[in-house]
Each structure stands twice: as C-alpha cells, then as structure tokens.
Protein backbone atom coordinates (compact mmCIF):
# COMPACT_ATOMS: atom_id res chain seq x y z
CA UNK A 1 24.10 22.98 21.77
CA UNK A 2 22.18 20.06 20.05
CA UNK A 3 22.66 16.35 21.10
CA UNK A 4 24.87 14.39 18.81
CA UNK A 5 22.97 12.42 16.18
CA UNK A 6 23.34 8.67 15.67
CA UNK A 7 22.52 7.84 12.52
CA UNK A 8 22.51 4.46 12.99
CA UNK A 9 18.74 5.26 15.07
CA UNK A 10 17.24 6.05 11.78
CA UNK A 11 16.10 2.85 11.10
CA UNK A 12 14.75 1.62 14.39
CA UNK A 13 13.35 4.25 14.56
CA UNK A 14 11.23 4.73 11.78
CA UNK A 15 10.35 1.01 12.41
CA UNK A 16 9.19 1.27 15.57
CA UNK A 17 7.13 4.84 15.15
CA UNK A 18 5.21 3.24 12.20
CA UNK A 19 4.78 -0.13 14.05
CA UNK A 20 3.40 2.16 17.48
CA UNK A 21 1.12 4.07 14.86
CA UNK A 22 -0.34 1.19 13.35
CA UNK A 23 -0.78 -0.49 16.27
CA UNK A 24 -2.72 2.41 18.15
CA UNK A 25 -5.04 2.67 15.10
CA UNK A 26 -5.37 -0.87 15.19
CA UNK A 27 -6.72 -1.07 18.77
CA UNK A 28 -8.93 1.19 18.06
CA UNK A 29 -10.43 -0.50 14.47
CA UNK A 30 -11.00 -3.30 16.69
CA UNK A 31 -14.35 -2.93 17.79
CA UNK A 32 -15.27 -2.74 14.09
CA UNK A 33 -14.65 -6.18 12.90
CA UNK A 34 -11.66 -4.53 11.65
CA UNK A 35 -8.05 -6.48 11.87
CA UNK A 36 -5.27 -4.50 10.58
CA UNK A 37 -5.15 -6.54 7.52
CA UNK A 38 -8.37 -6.19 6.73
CA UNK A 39 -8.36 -2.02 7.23
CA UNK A 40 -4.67 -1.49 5.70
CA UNK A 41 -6.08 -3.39 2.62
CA UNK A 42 -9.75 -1.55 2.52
CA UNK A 43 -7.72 1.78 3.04
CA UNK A 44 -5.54 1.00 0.07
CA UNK A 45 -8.53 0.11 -1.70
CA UNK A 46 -10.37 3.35 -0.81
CA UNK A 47 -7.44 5.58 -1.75
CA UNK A 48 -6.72 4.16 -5.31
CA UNK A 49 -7.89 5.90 -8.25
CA UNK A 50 -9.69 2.59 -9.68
CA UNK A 51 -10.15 -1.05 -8.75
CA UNK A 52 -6.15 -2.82 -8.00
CA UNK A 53 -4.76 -5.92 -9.29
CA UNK A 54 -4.45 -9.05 -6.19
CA UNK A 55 -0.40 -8.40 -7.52
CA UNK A 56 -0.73 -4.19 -6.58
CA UNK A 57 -2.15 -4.89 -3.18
CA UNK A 58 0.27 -7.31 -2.31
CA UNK A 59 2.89 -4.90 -3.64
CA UNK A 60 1.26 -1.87 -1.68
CA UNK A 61 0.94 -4.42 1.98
CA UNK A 62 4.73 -5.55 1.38
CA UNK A 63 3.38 -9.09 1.84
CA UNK A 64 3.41 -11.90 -0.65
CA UNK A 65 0.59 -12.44 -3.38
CA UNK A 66 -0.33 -16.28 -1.57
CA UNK A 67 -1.08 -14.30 1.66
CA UNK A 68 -2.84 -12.19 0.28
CA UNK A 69 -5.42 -14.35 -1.58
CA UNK A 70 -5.92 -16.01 1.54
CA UNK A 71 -6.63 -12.56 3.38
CA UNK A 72 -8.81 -11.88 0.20
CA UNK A 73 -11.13 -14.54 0.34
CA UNK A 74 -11.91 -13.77 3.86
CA UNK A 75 -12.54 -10.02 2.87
CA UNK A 76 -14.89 -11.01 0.23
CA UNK A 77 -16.94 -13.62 2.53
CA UNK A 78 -17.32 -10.60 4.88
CA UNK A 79 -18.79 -8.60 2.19
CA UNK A 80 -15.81 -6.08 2.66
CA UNK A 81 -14.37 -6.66 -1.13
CA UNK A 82 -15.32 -8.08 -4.84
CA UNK A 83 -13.32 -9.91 -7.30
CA UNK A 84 -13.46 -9.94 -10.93
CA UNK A 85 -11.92 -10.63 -13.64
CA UNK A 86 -9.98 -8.04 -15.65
CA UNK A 87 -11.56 -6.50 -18.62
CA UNK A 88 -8.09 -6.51 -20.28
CA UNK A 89 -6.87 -9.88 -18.92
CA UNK A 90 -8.92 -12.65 -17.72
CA UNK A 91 -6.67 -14.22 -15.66
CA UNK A 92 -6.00 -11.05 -13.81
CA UNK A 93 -8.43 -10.26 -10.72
CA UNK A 94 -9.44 -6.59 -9.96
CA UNK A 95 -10.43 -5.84 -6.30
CA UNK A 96 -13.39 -3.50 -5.99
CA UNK A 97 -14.73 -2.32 -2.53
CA UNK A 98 -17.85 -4.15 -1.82
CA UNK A 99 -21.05 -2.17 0.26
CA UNK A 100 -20.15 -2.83 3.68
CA UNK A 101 -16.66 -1.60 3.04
CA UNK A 102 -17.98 1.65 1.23
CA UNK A 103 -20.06 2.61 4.32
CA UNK A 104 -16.95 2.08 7.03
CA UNK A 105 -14.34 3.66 4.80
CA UNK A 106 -15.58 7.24 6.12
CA UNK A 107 -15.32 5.90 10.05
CA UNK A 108 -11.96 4.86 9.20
CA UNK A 109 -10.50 7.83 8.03
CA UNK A 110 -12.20 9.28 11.02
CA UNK A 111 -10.23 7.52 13.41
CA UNK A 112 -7.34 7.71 11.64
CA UNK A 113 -7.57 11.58 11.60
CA UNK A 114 -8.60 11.57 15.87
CA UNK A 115 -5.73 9.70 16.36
CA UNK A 116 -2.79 11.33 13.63
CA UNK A 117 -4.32 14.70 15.44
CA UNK A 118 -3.71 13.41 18.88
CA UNK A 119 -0.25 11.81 17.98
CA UNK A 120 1.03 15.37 16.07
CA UNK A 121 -0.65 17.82 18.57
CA UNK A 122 2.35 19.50 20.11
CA UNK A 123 4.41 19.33 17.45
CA UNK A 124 5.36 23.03 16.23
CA UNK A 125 3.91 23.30 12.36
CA UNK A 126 7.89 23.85 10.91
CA UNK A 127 9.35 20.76 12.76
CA UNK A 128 6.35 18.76 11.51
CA UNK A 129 7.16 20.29 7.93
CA UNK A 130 10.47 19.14 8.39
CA UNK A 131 9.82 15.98 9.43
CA UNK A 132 8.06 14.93 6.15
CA UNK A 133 9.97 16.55 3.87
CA UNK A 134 13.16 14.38 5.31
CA UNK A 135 11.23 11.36 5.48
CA UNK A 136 9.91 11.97 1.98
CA UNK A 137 13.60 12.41 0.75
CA UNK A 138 14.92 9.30 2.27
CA UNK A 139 11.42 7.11 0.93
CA UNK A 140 12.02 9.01 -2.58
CA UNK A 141 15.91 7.65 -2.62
CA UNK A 142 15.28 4.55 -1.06
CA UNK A 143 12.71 3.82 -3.87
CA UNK A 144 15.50 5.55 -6.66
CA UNK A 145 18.63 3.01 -5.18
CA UNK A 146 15.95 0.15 -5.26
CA UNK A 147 15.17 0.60 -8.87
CA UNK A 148 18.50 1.13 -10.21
CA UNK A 149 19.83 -1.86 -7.86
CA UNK A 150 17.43 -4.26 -10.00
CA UNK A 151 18.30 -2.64 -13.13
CA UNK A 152 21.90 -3.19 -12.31
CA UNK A 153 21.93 -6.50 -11.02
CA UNK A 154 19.70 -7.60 -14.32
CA UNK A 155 15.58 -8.48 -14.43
CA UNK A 156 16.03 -12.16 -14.21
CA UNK A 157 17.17 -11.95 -10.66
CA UNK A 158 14.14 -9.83 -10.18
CA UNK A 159 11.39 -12.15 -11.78
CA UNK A 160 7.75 -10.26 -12.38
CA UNK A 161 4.85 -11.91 -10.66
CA UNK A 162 2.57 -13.45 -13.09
CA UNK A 163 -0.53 -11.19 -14.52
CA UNK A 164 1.78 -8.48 -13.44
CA UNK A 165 0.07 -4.92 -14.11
CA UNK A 166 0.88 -1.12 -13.42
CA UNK A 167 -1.97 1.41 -12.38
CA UNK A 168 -3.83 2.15 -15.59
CA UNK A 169 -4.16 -1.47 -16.26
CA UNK A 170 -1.53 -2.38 -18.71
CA UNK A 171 0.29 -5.38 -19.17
CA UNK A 172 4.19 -5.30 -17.48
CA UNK A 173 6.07 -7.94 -19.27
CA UNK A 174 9.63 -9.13 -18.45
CA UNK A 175 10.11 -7.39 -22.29
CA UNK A 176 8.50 -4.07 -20.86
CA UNK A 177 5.17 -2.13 -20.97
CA UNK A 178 2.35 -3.15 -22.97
CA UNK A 179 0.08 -1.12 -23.22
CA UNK A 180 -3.84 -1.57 -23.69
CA UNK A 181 -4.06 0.67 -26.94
CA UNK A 182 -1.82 -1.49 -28.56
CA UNK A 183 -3.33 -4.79 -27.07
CA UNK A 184 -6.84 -3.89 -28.81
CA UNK A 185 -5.44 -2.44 -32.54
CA UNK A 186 -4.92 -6.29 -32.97
C-alpha cells in the first residue's frame, strides 16, 4: 500500500529541490568566477535563439529589470556580456554573449550535465518520465491560470515594462503586438 499524499508538500517541495539543485551547481561554478547570477543569466543567454531584451532576462531570472542592470553592468565589465542598442528600437538594449562567456558556456553545461547525472542516477527511467511530465503539467497550468488571471483582472493592473518586447523582436504595447513588418511599411 502507498503512503498517503499531502498535497500541501507540493510546493515546498519543488522549492526546496530547485533551491538544493541550484545551489550544488553553484558550488561547483564557483571556482570559475562564476556567481549564480552571473551563470543563470549566461545560461539563459546561451540557450536563446538570438540576442534578449534587459526586460526578457529579467522576465526569464524572476527578478526585477533595476537588478538586473546592475548585475548587467558587472557582466559586461567582466567581458562575460555586450549591450547594444536594438536595431528595431533604440531605446531597447539587446544582450549578446561576449568572448569570455562563449568559451565557458561549454564547461558549464558540462557541469551541469556531471551533476543532473549524479543527482538522477538511481532513478528508474519511467519514474523519471513521470516526474517531468507532472511537473510539466502543473508549470503548463500554472502559466495558463496566470495568463487568464491578468486577462481577467484587466491590463492596467498588470502594467508592461517599458521597451517591452517578445522573442522575435517586436514591439508589445499595452494596445497589443506590433509587429516589425508593419513598423518598417511606414
């Protein structure tokens, strides 16, 4: 017979497994220079299919956009990251990996991989499977509830940041999209 199941363990739980993960990985970043600021943004960086807005890393960290300028700046006097201005909006800065963070991205993902290996290792293939397709489920309905929350409880409660852009580069407005193709038929 199984053990009862408290669900009210969920969420402790899946707070304190992702803190212990991060925290083991960051221990071991350590001796690289690397603070787990520093490698959660470069890893971000690394695994986006183009240069982010300051506005999507912020988004992608959880933290606030002030915080992260600060943690910027430091990045790019390290030579870890570049800023520049937006092709499609001036105002709007685009992070860009710089050198030294292009040659440590592979060590990274090294470790990362030693240590998800050593932290999965006895865990039978079908228990792991289910594992991630529950945690997907709850991460895919949490993000759902979140969106139809805002939509229900009205945009203006829910102000965009400023220079506020979604992954291909266009424009989000508190009117909607706009998009790039119609930005430059002007």
């Amino acid at each position: 017979m199984l053990p009862k199941i408290d669900p009210e363990t969920i969420g402790p739980l899946l707070h304190g497994t992702a803190r212990a993960w991060r925290l083991k990985l960051d221990e071991r970043l350590k001796p690289m220079g690397l603070s787990q600021a520093k490698w959660r943004t470069l890893l971000h960086l690394s695994v986006a299919p183009g240069p982010l807005t300051q506005a999507e890393i912020a988004a992608r960290l959880g933290i606030e956009e002030p915080t992260l300028v600060t943690l910027l700046h430091r990045l790019e006097n390290g030579g870890w990251v570049t800023r520049r201005s937006s092709p499609h909006d001036r105002r709007c800065k685009m992070v860009h990996l710089g050198r030294r963070a292009q040659r440590v991205i592979a060590q990274i993902n090294a470790v990362a991989s030693e240590l998800r290996h050593q932290l999965l290792a006895d865990i039978p293939a079908p228990q792991l499977r289910t594992c991630i397709n529950v945690l997907a489920r709850i991460r895919d309905r949490a993000e759902k509830s979140d969106r139809a929350y805002r939509r229900r409880m009205g945009a203006s409660r829910f102000p965009l940041p400023q220079n506020a852009h979604d992954k291909n580069g266009n424009a989000i407005t508190k009117g909607g999209l706009v998009r790039r193709a119609a930005k430059s038929n002007k």
